[in-house]
C-alpha atoms as a PDB file:
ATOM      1  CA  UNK A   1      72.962 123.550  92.529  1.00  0.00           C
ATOM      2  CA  UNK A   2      76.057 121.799  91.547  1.00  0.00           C
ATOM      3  CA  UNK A   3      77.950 122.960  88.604  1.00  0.00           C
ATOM      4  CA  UNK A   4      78.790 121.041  85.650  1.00  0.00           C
ATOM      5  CA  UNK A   5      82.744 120.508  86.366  1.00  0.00           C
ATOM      6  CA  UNK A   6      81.125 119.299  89.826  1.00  0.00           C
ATOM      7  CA  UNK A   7      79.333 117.245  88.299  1.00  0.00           C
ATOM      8  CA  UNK A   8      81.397 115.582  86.220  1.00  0.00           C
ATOM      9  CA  UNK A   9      84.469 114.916  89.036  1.00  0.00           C
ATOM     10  CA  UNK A  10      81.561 113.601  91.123  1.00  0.00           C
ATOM     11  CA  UNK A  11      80.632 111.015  87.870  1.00  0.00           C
ATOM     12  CA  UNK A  12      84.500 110.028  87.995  1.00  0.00           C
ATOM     13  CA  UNK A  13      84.326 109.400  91.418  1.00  0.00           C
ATOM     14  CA  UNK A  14      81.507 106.765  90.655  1.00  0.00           C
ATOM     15  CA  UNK A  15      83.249 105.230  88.051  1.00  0.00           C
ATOM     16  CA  UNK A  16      85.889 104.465  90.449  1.00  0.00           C
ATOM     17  CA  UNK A  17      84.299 103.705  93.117  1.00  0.00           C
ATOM     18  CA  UNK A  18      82.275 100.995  90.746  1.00  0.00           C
ATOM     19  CA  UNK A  19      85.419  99.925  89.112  1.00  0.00           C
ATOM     20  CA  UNK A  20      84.317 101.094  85.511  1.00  0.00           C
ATOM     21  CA  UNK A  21      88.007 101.837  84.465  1.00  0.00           C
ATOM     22  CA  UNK A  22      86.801 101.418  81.181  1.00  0.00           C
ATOM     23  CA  UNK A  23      84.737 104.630  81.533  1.00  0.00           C
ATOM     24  CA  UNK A  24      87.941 106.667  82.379  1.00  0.00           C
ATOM     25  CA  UNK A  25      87.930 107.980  78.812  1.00  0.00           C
ATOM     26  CA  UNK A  26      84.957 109.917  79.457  1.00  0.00           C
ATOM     27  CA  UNK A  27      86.708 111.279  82.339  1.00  0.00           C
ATOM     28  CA  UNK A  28      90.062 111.709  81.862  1.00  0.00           C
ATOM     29  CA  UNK A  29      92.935 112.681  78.636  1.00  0.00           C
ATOM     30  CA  UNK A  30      94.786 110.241  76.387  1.00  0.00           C
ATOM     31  CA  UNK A  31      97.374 111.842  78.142  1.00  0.00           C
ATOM     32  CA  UNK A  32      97.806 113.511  81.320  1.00  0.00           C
ATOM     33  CA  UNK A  33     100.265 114.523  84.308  1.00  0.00           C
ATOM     34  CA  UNK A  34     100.024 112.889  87.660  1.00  0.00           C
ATOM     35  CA  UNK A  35     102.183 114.837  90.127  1.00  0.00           C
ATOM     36  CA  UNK A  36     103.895 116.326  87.304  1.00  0.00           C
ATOM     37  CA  UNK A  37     105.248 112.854  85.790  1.00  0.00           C
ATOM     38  CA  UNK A  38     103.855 112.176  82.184  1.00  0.00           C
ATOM     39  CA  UNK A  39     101.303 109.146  82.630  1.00  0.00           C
ATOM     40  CA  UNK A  40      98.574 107.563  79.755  1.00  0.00           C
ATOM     41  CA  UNK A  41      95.133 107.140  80.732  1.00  0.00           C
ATOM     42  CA  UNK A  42      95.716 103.837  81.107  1.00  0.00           C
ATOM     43  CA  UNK A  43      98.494 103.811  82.998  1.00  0.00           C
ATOM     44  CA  UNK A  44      96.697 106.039  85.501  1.00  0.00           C
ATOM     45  CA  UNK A  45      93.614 103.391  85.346  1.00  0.00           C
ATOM     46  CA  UNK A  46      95.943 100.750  85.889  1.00  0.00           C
ATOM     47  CA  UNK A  47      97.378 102.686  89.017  1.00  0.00           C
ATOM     48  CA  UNK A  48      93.981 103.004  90.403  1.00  0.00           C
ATOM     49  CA  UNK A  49      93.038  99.769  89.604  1.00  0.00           C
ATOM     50  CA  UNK A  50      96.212  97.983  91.449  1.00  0.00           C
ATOM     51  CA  UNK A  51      95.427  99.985  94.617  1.00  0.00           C
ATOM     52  CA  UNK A  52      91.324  98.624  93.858  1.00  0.00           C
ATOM     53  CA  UNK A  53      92.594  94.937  93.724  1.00  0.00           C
ATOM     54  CA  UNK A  54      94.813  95.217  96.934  1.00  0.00           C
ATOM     55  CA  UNK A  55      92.007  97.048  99.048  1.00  0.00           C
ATOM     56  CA  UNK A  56      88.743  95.596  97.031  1.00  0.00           C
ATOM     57  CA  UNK A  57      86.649  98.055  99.635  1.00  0.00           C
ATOM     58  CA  UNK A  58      88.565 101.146  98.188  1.00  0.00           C
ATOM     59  CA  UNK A  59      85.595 104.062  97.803  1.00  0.00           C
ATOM     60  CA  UNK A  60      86.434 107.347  96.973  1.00  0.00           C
ATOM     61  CA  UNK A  61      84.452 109.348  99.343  1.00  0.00           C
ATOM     62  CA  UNK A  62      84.688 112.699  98.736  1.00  0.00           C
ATOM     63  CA  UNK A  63      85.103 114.862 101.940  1.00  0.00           C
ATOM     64  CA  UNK A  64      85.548 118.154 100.648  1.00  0.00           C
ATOM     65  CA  UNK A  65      84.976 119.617  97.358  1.00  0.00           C
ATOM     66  CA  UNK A  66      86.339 123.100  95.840  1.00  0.00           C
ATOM     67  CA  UNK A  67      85.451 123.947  92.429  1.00  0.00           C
ATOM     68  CA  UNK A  68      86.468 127.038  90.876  1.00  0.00           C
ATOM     69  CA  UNK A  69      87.189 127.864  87.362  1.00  0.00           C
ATOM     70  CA  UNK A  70      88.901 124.475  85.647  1.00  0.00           C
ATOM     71  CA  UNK A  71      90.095 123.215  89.161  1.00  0.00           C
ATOM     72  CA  UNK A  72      88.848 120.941  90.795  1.00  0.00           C
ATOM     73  CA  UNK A  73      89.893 120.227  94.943  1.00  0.00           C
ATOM     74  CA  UNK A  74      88.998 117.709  96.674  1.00  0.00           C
ATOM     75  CA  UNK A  75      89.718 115.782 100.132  1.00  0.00           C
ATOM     76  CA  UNK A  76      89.337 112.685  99.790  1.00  0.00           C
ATOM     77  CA  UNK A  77      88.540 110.086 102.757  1.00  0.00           C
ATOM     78  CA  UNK A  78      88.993 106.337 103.007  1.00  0.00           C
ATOM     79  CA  UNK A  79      87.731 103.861 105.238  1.00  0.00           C
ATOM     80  CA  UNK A  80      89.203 100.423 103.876  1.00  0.00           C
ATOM     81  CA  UNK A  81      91.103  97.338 104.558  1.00  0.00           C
ATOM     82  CA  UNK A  82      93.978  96.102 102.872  1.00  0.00           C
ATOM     83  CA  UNK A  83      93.772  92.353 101.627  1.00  0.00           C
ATOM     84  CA  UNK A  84      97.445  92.613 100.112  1.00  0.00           C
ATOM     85  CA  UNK A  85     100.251  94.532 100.281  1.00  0.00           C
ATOM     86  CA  UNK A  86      99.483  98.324  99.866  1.00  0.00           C
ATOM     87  CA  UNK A  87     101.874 101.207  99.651  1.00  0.00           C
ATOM     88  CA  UNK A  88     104.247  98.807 100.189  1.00  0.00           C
ATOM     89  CA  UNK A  89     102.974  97.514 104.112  1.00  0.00           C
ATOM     90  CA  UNK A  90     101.261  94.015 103.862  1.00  0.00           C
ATOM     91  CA  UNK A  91      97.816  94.308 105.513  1.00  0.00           C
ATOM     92  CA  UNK A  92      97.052  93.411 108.980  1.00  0.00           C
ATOM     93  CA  UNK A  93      92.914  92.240 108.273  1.00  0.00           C
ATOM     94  CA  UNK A  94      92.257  95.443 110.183  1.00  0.00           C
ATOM     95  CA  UNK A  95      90.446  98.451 108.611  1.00  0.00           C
ATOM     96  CA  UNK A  96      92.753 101.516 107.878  1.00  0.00           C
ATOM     97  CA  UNK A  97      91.933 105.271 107.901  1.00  0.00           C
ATOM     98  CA  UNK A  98      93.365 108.177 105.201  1.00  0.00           C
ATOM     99  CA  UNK A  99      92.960 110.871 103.627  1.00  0.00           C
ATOM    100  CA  UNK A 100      94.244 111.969 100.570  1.00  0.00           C
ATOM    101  CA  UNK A 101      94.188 116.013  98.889  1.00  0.00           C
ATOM    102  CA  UNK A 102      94.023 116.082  95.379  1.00  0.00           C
ATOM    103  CA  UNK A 103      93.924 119.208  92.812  1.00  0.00           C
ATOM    104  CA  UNK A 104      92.749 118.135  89.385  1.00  0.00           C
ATOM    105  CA  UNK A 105      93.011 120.558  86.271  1.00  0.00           C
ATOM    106  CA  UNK A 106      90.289 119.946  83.437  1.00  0.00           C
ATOM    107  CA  UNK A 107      91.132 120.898  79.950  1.00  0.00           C
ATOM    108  CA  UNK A 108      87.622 120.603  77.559  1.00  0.00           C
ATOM    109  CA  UNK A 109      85.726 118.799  80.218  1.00  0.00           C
ATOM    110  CA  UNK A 110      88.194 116.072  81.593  1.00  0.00           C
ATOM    111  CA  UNK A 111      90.833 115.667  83.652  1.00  0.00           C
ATOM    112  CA  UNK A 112      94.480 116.863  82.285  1.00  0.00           C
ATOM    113  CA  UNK A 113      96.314 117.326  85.595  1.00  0.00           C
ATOM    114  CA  UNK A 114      96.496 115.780  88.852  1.00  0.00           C
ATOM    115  CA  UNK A 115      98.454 116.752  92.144  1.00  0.00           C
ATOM    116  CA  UNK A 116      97.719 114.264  95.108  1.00  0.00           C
ATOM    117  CA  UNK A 117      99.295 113.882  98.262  1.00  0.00           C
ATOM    118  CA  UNK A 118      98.264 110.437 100.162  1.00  0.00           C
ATOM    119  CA  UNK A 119      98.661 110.270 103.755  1.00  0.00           C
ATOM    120  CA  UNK A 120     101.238 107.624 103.592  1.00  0.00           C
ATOM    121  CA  UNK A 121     101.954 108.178 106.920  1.00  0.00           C
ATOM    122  CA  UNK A 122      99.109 107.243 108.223  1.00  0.00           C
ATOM    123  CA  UNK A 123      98.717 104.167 106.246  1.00  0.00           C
ATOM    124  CA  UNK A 124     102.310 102.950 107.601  1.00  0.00           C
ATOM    125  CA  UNK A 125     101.406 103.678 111.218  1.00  0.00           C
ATOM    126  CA  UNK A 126      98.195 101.466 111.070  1.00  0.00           C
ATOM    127  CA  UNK A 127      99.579  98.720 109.429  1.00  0.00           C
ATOM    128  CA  UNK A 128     102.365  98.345 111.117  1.00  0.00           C
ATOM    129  CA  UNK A 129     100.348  98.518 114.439  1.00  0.00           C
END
């Protein structure tokens, strides 16, 4: 049975993945750090929002999950195609492949912290291919 900080990340997820950005408040701090840069909540939503609008298919599909104390891990897996320029490579109208491994630290049930690492890599290779 899944535990409540489960839970909740797994609610996030489906507030991205159906583009309520709106509900990030539920979800996330007023404030918060995002690979240890000071961001706003809505900065962050607009971040995730601009990567929605060039790659409208964007779904969070969560690959792997750790949860353990206030920490939340997760391997994230996407299966997408770019419609406009993403991660700075303009899209090719083929479907892309990455992953990206995020650690998120909750502070009284949402999300304070973030540390991802995209496969940028990855991204480049395919749409430059």
């Amino acid at each position: 049975m899944p535990d409540a900080l489960e839970t909740t990340y797994l609610a996030y997820l489906d507030a991205l993945n159906d583009r309520r950005f709106g509900d990030l408040d539920d979800y996330v701090h007023d404030e918060l750090t995002y690979n240890d840069e000071a961001f706003t909540r809505q900065h962050y939503a607009d971040m995730i929002a601009a990567d929605s609008r060039a790659v409208p298919d964007l779904h969070f599909d969560a690959h792997l999950l750790v949860v353990a104390d206030d920490t939340v891990a997760c391997r994230l897996r996407f299966n997408c195609t770019p419609t406009s320029t993403f991660f700075g490579h303009e899209p090719t109208g083929r479907p892309i492949s990455f992953c990206e491994h995020a650690l998120y630290r909750f502070q009284a049930g949402r999300i304070a912290h973030v540390w991802s690492l995209i496969d940028r890599e990855a991204i480049a290779t395919q749409l430059r291919n």
